[in-house]
C-alpha atoms as a PDB file:
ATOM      1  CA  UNK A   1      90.195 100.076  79.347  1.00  0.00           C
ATOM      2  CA  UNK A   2      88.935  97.746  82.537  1.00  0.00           C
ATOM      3  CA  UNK A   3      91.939  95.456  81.727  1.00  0.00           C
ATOM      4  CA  UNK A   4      94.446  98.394  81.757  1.00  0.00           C
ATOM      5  CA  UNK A   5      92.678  99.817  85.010  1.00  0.00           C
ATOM      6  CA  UNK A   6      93.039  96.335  86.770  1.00  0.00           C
ATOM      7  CA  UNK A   7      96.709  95.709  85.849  1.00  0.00           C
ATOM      8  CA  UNK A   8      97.490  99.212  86.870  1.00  0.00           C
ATOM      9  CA  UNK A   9      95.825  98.714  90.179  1.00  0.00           C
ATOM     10  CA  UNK A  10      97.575  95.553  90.707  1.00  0.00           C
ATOM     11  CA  UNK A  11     100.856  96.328  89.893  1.00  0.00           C
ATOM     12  CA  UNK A  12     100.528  99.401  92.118  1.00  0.00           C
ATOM     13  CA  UNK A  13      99.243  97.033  95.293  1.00  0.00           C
ATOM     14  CA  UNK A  14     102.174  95.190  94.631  1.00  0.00           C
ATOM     15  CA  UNK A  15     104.660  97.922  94.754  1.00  0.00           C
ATOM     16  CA  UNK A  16     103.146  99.381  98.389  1.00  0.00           C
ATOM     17  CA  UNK A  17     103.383  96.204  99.554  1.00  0.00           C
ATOM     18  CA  UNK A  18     106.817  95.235  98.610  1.00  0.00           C
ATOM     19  CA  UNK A  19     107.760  99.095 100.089  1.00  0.00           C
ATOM     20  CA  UNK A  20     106.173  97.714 103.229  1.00  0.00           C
ATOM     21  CA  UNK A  21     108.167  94.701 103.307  1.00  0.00           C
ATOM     22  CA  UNK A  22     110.962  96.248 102.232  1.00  0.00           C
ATOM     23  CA  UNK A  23     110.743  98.860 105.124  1.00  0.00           C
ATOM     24  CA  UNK A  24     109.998  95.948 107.714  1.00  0.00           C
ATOM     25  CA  UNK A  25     113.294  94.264 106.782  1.00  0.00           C
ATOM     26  CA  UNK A  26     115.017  97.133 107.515  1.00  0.00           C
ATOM     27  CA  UNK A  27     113.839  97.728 111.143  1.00  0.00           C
ATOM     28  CA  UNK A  28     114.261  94.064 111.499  1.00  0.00           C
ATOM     29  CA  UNK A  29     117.582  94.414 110.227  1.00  0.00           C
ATOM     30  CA  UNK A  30     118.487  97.573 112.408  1.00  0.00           C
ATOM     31  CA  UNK A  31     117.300  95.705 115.375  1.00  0.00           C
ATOM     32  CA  UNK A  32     119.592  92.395 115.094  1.00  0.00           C
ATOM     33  CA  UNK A  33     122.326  95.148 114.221  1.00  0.00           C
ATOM     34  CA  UNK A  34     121.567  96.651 117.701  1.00  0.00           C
ATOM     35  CA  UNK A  35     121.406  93.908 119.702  1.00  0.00           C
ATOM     36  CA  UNK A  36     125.113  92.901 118.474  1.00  0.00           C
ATOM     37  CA  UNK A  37     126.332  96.229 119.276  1.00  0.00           C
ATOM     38  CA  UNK A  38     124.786  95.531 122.873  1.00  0.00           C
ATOM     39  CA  UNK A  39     126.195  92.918 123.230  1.00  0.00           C
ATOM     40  CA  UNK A  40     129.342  93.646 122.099  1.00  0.00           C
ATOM     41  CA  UNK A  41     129.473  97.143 124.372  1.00  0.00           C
ATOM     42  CA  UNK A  42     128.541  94.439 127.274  1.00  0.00           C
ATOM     43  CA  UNK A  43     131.704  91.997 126.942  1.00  0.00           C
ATOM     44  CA  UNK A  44     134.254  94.900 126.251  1.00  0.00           C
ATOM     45  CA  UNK A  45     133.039  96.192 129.656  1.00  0.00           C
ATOM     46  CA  UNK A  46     133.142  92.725 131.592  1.00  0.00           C
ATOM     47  CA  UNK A  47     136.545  92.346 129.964  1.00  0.00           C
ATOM     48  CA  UNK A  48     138.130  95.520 131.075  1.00  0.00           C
END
């Protein structure tokens, strides 16, 4: 029963802390995406 308990409780750390890493790419992502549109929104208005 301790060996069940102890995989269960791992394999649930592991899951919140893939969520967390999963979420952190995202905002990471969503940031980079951003900063292109920025970017791209400041050339179009040097250009015309």
């Amino acid at each position: 029963m301790v060996k069940i308990l102890t995989a269960l409780a791992l394999v649930s750390f592991t899951a919140l802390s893939a969520c967390n890493t999963v979420a952190g790419a995202g905002a990471d992502i969503r940031a980079g995406g951003e900063a292109i549109e920025d970017s791209a929104q400041t050339v179009k208005s040097n250009t015309y």
